[in-house]
C-alpha atoms as a PDB file:
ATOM      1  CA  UNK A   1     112.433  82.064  72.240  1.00  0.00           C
ATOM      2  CA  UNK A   2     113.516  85.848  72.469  1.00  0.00           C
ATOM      3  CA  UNK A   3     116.315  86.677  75.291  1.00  0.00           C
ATOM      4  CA  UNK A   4     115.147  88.517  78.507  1.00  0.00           C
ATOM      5  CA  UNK A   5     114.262  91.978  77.679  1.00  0.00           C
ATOM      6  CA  UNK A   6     117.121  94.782  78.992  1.00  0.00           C
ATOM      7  CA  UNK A   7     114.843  95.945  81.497  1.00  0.00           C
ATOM      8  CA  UNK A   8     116.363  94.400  84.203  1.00  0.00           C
ATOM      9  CA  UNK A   9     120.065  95.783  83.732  1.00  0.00           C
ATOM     10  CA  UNK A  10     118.996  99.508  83.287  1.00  0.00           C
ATOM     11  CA  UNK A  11     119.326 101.919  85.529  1.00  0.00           C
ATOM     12  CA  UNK A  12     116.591 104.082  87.205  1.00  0.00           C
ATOM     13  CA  UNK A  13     117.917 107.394  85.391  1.00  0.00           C
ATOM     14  CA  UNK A  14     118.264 105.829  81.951  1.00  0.00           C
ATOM     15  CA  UNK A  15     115.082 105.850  80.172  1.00  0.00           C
ATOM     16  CA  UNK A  16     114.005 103.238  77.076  1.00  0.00           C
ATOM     17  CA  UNK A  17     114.068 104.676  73.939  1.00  0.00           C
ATOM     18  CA  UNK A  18     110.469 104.553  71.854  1.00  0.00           C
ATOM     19  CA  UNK A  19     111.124 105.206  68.238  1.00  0.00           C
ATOM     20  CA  UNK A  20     107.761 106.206  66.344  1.00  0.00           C
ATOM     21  CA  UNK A  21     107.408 106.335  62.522  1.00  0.00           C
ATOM     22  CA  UNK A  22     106.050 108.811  61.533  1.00  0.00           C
ATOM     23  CA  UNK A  23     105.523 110.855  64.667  1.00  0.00           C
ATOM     24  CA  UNK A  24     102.274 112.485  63.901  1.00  0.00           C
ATOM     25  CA  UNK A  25      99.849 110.567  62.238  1.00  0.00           C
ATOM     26  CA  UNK A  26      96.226 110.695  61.111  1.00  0.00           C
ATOM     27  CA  UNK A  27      93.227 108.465  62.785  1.00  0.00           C
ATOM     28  CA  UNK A  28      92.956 105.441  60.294  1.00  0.00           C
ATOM     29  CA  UNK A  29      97.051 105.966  59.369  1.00  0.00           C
ATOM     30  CA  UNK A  30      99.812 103.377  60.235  1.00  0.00           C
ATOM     31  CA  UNK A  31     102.752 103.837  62.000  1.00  0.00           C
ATOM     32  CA  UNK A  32     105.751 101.633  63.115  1.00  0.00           C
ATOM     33  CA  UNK A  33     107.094 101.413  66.607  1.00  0.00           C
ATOM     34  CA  UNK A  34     110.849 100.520  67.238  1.00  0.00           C
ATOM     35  CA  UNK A  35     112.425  99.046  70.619  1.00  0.00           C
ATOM     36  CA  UNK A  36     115.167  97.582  69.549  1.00  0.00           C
ATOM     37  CA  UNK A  37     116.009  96.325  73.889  1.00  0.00           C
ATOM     38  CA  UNK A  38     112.569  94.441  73.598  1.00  0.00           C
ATOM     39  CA  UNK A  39     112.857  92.438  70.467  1.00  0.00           C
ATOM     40  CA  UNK A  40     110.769  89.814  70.873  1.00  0.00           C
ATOM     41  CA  UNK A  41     108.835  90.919  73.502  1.00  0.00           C
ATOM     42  CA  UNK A  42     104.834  91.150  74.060  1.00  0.00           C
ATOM     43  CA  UNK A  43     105.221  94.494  75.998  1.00  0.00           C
ATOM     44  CA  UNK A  44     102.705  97.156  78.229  1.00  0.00           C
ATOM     45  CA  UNK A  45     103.533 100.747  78.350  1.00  0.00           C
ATOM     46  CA  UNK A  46     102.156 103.322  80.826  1.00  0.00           C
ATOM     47  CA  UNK A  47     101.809 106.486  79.179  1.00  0.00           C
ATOM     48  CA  UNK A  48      99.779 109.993  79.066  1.00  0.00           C
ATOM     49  CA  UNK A  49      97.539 111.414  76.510  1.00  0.00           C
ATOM     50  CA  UNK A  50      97.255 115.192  76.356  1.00  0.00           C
ATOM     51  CA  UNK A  51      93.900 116.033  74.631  1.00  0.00           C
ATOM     52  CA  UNK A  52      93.019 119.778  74.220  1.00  0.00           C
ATOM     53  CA  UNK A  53      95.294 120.509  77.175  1.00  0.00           C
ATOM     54  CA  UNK A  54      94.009 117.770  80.054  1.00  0.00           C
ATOM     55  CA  UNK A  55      96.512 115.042  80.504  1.00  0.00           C
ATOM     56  CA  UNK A  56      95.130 111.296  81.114  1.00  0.00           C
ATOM     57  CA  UNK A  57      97.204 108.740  82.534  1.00  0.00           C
ATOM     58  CA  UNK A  58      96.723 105.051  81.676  1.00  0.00           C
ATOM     59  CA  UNK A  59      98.540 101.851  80.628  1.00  0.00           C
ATOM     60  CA  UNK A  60      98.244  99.860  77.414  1.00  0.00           C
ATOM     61  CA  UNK A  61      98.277  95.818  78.593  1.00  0.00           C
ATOM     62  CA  UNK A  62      99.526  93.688  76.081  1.00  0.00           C
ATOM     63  CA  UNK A  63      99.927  96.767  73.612  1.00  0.00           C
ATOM     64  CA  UNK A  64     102.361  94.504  70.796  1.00  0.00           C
ATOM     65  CA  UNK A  65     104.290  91.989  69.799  1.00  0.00           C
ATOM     66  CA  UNK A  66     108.082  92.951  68.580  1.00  0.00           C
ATOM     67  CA  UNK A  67     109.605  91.488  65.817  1.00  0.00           C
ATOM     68  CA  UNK A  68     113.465  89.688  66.347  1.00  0.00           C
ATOM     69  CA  UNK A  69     114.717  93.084  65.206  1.00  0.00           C
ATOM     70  CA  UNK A  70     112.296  95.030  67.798  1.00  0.00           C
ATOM     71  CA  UNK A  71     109.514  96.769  65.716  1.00  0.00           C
ATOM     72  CA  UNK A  72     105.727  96.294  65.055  1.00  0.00           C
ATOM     73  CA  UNK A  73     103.324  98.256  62.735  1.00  0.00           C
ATOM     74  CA  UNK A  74     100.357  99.172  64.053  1.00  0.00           C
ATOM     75  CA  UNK A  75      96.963 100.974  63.154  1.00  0.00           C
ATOM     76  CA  UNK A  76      95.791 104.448  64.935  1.00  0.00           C
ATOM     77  CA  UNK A  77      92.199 104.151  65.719  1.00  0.00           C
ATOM     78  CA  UNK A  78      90.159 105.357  63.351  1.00  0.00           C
ATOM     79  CA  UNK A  79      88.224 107.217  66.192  1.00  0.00           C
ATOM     80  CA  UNK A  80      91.009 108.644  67.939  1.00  0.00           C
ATOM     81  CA  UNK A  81      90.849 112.049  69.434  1.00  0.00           C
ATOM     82  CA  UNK A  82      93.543 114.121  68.353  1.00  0.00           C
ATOM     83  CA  UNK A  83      96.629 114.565  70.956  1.00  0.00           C
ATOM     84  CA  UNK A  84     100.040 113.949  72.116  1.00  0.00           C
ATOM     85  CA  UNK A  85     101.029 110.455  73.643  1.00  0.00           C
ATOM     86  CA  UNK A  86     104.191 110.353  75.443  1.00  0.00           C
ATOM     87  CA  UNK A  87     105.466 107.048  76.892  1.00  0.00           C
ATOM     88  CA  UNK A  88     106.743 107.217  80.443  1.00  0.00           C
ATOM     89  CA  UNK A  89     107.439 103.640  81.584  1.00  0.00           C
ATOM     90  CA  UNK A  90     107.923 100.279  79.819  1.00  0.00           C
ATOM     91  CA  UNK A  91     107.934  96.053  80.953  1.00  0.00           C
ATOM     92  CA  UNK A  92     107.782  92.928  79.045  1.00  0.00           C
ATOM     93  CA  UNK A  93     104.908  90.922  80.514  1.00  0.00           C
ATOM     94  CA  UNK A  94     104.898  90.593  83.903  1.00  0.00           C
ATOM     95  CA  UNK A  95     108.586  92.059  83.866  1.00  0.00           C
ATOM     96  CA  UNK A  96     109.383  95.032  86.057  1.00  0.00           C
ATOM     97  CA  UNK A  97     108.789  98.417  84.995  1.00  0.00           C
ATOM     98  CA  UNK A  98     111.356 100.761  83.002  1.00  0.00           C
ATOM     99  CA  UNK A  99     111.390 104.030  82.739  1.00  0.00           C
ATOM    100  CA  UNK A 100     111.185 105.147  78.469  1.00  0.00           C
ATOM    101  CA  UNK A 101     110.847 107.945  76.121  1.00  0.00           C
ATOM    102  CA  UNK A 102     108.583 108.456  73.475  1.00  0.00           C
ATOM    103  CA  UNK A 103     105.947 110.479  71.927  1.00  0.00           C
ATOM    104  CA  UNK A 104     103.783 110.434  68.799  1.00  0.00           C
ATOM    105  CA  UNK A 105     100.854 113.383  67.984  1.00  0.00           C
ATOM    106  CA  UNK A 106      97.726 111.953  66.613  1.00  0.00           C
ATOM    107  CA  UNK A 107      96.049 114.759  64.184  1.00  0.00           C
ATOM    108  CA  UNK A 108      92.961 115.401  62.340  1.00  0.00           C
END
């Protein structure tokens, strides 16, 4: 069973780092994610989506499953619009919110 998450010791003004490899990827591509203070954890992350210029806030529920050392690889949609995605807040279920940083481009 993974340990608590290190959302609850952080501070409001120090954000959760997002690691995205690559950064820019294709609809259809794959691409790994890395939190190493969530290892373990199912996670949600609210984020925002800037397609051609209009920002769209939402959250992803349930978005992975980390690994013990804190990364999943996951699939971009193959019908996803091209944009940025930057991370603003993270929490293991049910856990409080964090505040995180993090962005990947999608591209066509």
């Amino acid at each position: 069973m993974p340990g608590p998450a290190r959302e609850a010791s952080l501070s409001p003004a120090t954000p959760v780092e997002i690691r995205f490899t690559p950064d820019r990827v294709k609809p259809g591509q794959s691409y790994s994610v890395v939190i190493p203070d969530y290892a373990g954890h199912t996670i949600d992350l609210a984020f925002e989506i800037r397609f051609r210029r209009v920002p769209y806030s939402d959250v992803f529920r349930k978005w992975c499953t980390l690994d013990a050392s804190g990364r999943a690889t996951l699939m971009t949609p193959e019908d996803h619009p091209a944009g940025s995605i930057a991370v603003r807040k993270i929490r293991s279920q049910q856990g409080p919110w964090a505040p995180a940083r993090g962005s990947i481009q999608v591209v066509r």
